[in-house]
Protein backbone atom coordinates (compact mmCIF):
# COMPACT_ATOMS: atom_id res chain seq x y z
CA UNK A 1 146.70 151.08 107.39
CA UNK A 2 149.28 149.61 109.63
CA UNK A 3 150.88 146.41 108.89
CA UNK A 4 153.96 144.23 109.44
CA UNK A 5 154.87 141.81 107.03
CA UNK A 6 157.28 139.13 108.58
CA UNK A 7 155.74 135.12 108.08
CA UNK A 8 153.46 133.37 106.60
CA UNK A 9 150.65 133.79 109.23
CA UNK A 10 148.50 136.72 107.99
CA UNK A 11 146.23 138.11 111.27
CA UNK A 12 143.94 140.95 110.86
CA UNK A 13 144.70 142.60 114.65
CA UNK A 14 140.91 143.93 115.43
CA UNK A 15 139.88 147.11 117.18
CA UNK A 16 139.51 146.67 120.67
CA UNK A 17 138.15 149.24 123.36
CA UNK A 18 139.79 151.73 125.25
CA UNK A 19 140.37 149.58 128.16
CA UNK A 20 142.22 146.96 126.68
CA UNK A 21 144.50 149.07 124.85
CA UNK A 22 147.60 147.72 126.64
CA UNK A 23 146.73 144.44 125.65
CA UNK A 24 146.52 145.50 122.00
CA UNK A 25 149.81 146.65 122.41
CA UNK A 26 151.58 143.79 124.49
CA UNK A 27 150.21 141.60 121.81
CA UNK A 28 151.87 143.59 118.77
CA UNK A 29 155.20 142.97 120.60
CA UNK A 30 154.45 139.49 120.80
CA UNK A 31 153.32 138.80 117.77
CA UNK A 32 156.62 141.05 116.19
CA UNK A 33 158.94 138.70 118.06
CA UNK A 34 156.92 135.07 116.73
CA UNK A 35 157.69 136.64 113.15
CA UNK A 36 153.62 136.37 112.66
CA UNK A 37 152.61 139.08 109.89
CA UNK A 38 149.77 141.36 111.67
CA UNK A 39 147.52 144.40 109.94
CA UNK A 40 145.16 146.62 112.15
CA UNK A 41 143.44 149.94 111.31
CA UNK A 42 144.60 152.81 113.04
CA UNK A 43 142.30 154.91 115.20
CA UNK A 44 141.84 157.91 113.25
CA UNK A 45 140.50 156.63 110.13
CA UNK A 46 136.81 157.98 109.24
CA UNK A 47 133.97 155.59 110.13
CA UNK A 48 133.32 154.75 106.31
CA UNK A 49 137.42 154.15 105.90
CA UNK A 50 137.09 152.03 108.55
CA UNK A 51 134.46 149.81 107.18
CA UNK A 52 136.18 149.61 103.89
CA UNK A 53 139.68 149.00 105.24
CA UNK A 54 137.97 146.29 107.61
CA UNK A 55 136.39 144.53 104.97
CA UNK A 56 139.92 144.77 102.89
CA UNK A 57 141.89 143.22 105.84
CA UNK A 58 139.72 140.48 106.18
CA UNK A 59 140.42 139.23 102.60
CA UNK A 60 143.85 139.96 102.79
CA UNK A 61 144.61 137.72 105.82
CA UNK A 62 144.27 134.08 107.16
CA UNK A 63 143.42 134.79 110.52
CA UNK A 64 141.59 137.96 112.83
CA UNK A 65 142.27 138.37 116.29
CA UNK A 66 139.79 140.32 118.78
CA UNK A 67 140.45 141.48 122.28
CA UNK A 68 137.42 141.54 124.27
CA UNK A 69 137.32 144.20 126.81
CA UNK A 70 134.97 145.42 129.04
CA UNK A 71 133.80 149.09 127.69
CA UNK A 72 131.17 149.00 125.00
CA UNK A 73 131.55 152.24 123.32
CA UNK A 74 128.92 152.57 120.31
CA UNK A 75 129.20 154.21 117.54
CA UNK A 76 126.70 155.94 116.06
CA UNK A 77 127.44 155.34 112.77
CA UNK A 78 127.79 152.16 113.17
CA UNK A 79 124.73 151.40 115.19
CA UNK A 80 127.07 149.59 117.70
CA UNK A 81 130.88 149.41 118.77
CA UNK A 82 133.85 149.04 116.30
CA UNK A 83 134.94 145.64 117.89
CA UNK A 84 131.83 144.32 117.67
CA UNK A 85 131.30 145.69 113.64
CA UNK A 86 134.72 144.08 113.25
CA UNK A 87 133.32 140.50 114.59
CA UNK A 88 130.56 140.44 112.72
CA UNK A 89 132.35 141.17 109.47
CA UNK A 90 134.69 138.10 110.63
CA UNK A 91 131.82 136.15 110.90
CA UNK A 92 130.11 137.39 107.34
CA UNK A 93 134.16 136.30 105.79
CA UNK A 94 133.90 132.90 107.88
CA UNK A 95 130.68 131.73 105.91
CA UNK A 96 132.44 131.99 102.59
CA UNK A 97 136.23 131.17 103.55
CA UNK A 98 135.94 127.55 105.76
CA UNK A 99 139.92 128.28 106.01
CA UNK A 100 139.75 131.21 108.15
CA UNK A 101 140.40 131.54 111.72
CA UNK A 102 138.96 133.45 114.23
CA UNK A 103 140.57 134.34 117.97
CA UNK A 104 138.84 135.81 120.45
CA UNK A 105 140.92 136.54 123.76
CA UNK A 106 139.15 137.72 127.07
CA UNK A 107 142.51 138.30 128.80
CA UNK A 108 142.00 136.74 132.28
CA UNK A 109 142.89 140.46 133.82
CA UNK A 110 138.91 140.57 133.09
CA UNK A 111 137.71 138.30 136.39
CA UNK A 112 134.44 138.91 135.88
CA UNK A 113 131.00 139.76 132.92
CA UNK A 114 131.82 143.69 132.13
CA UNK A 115 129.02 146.27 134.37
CA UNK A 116 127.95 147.11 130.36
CA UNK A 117 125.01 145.42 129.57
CA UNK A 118 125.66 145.91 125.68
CA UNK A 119 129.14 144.66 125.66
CA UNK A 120 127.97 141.58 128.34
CA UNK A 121 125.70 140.93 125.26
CA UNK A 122 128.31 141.36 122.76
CA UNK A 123 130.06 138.57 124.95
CA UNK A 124 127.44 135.95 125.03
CA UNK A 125 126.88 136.52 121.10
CA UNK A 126 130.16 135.62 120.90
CA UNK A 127 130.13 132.78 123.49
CA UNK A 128 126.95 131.42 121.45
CA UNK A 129 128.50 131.13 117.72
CA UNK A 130 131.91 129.23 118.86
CA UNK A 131 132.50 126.42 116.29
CA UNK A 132 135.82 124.94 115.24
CA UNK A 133 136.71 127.85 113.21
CA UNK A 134 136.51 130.35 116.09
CA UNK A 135 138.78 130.36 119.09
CA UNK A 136 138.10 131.79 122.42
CA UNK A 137 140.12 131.66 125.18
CA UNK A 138 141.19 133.55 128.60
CA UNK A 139 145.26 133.17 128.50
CA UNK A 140 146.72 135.56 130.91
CA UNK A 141 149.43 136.37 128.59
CA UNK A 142 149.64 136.94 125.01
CA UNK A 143 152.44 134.85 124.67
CA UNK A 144 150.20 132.02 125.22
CA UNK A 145 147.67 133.42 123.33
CA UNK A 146 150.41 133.72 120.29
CA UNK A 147 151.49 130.03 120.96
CA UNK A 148 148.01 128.96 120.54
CA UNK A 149 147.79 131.01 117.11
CA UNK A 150 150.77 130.00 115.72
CA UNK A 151 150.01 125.75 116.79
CA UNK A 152 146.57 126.08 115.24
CA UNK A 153 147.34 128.05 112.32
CA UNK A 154 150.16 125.84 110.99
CA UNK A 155 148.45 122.78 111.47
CA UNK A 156 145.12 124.14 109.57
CA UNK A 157 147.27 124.71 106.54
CA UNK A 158 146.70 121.25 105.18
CA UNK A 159 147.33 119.77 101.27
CA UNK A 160 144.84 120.76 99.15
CA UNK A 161 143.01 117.40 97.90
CA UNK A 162 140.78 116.94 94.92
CA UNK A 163 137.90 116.16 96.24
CA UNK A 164 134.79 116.26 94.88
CA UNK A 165 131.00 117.27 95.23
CA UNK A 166 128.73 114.01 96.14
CA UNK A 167 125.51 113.49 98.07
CA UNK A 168 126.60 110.09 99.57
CA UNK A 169 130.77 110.14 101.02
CA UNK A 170 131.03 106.14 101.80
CA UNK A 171 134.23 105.83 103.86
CA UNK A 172 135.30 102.34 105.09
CA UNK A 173 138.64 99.54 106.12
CA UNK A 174 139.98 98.15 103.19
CA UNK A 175 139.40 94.47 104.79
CA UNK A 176 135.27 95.73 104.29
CA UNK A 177 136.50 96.79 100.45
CA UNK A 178 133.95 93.89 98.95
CA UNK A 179 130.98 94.56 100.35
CA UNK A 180 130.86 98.52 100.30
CA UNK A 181 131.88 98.36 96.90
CA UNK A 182 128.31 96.75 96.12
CA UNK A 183 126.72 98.93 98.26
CA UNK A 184 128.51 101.80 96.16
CA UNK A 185 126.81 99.86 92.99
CA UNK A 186 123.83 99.87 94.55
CA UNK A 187 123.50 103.67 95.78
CA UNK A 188 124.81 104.79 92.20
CA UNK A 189 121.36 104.34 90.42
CA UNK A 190 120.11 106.88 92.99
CA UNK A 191 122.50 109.18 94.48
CA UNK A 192 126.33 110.35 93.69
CA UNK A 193 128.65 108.82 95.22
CA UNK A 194 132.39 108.58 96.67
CA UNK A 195 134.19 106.53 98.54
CA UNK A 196 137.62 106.14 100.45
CA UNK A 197 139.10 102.63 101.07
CA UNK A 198 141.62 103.42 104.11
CA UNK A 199 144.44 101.04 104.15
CA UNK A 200 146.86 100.95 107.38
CA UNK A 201 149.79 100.18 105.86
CA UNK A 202 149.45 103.30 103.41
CA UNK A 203 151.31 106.62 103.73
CA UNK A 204 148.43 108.70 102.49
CA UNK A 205 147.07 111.75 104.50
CA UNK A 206 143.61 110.38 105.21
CA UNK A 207 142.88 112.61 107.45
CA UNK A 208 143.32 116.22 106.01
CA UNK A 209 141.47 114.51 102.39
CA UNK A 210 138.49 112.72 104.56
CA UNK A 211 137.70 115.65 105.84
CA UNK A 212 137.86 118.10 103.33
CA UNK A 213 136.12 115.66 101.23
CA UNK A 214 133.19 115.75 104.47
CA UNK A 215 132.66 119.22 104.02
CA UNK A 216 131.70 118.60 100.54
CA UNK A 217 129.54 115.80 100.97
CA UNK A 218 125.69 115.72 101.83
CA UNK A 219 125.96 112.51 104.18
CA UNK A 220 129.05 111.10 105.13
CA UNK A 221 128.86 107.43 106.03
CA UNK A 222 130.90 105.23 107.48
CA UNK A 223 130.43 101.23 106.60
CA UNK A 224 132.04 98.67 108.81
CA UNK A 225 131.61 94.69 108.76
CA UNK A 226 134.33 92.78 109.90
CA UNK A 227 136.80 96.20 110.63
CA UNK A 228 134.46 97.09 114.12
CA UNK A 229 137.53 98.04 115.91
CA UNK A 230 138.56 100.08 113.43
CA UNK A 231 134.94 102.14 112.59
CA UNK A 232 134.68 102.19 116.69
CA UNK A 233 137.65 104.59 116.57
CA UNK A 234 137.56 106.53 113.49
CA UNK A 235 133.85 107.45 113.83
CA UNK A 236 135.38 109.37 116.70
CA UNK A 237 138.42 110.98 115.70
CA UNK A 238 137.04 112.04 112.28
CA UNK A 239 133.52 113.42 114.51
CA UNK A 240 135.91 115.35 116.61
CA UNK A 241 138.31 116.59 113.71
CA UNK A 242 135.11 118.25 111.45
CA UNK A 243 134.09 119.87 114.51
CA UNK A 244 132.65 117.64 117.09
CA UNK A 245 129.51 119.31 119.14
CA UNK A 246 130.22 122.69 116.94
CA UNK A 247 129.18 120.72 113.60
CA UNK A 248 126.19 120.47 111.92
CA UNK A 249 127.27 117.66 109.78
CA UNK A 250 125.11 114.20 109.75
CA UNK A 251 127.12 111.34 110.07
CA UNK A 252 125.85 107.93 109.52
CA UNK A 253 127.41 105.00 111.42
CA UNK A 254 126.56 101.48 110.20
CA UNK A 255 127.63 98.00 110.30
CA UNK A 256 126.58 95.15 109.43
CA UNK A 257 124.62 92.71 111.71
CA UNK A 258 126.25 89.36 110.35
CA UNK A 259 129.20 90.20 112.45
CA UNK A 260 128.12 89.82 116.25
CA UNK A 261 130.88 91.93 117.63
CA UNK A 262 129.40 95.09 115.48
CA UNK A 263 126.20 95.62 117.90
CA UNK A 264 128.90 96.62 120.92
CA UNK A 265 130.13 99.59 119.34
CA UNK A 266 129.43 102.10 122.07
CA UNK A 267 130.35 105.71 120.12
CA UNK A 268 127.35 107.90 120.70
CA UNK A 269 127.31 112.04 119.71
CA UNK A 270 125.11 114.66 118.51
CA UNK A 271 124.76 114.79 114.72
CA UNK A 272 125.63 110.63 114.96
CA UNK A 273 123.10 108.19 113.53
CA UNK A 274 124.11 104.02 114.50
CA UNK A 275 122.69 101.51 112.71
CA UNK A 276 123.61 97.40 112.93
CA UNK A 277 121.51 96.06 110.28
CA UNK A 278 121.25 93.28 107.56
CA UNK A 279 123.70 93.79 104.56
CA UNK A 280 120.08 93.32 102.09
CA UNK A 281 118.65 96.55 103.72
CA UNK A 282 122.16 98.72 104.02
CA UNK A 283 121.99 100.42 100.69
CA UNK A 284 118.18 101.25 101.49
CA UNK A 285 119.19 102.42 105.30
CA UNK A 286 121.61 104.82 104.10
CA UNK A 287 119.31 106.52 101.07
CA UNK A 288 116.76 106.77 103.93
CA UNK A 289 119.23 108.89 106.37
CA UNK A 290 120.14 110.74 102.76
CA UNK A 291 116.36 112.01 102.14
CA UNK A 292 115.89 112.92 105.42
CA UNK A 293 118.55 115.27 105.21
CA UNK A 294 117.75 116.84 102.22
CA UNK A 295 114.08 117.02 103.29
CA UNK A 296 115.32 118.62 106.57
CA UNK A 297 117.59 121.50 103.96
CA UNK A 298 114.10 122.07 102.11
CA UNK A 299 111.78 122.77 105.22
């Protein structure tokens, strides 16, 4: 096992094929002048070494980085290429690590789908499970490719928060503070429940703990009655910060009706349910939107 230790970026350096072997390379240079810490396997490992030492890598690093070439070159053992084995075990190490980052570079050298029909395959599995863990991109250079790395990997390293488990996140303006706090009494009796009062003037990370607290919440929801300025924008940066189109989280977006200015809010995504409705039927319009995911998890 090869490996330079330098910084606090760990990368697991995949196998790539024969044809992009001077990218491989070029990249080690780069990433040995950023000071980013980089493991690979070398070539002439045995096939069952290689799936150990794979699967060892993968927990002993933050990040994996595959170069996507255009030769396919199965292995029997296997029952398909080492890069693509190596993706797929990224993938398996994704579902249990939300932390983890995948990169996937296509160096732009490649103009056009490869003439192989397995690795054009391999490409368009990979083009069809992008989400906002897994980076793909086309940078001529690895420098840029490196850049990208070392921008998104030191701004995923948030503060861990305590946050906790809940079927029922209720996030809302601290001018709305009344009136979600008796919708919080009023969900209690049949769901958990947490909430987040943001206040402006505060120097709390809202961000990083909102959304960490999102991924561990059944149906986030964010309340809004006099502060419609206020949901109008954070419904969108918070969408776009837990993933945007890649995310299969529900959000629920809802206001109340007393305030006129609340039926003009004009955000509208996948994954985004709107409702402007009495403050009486609130509580009831939110439990709704909960059961209906849950019943959706159960089918």
């Amino acid at each position: 096992m090869e490996e330079h230790l330098v910084a606090n970026i760990n990368a697991f350096l995949a196998t790539t094929s024969s044809d992009a072997i001077k990218f491989f390379n070029e990249l080690i240079g780069v990433l040995y002048h950023a000071q980013i810490s980089y493991r690979f396997i070398p070539e002439n490992e045995s096939i069952e070494r290689f799936k150990h030492k794979t699967n060892e890598l993968l927990n002993l690093t933050n990040c994996s980085i595959h170069i996507i070439g255009d030769k396919y070159e199965p292995v029997e053992a296997l029952g398909m290429s080492k890069p693509e084995f190596q993706y797929y075990q990224a993938l398996k190490h994704l579902k249990n690590n939300n932390e983890y980052r995948i990169f996937i570079w296509r160096p732009a050298h490649y103009k056009d789908l490869p003439k192989d029909k397995k690795q054009r395959e391999f490409i368009f599995n990979i083009l069809n499970n992008i989400n906002e863990n897994i980076i793909y991109s086309t940078h001529q250079s690895p420098i840029m490719l490196v850049e990208d790395i070392r921008s998104i990997m030191v701004s995923q390293i948030p503060a861990k928060f305590d946050v906790k488990e809940t079927e029922i996140y209720l996030i809302f303006n601290e001018i709305d503070e009344q009136p979600a706090l008796t919708i919080k009494d009023l969900l209690s009796d049949v769901a958990s429940v947490e909430t987040t009062s943001i206040s402006l003037s505060s120097d709390i990370d809202y961000d990083n703990f909102i959304v960490q607290q999102i991924k561990k919440s059944v149906l986030p929801v964010i309340y809004f009655k006099k502060a419609t300025t206020w949901a109008n924008y954070f419904i969108k940066e918070i969408w776009r910060k837990t993933g945007g189109l890649s995310s299969k989280k529900t959000f629920l977006l809802i206001g109340d009706e007393s305030n006129p200015e609340n039926k003009n809010i004009n955000f509208s995504a996948p994954n985004v349910q709107k409702i402007i409705t009495s403050e009486e039927l609130i509580p009831l319009e939110i439990k709704v939107a909960l059961d209906n995911i849950k019943n959706k998890v159960q089918v």
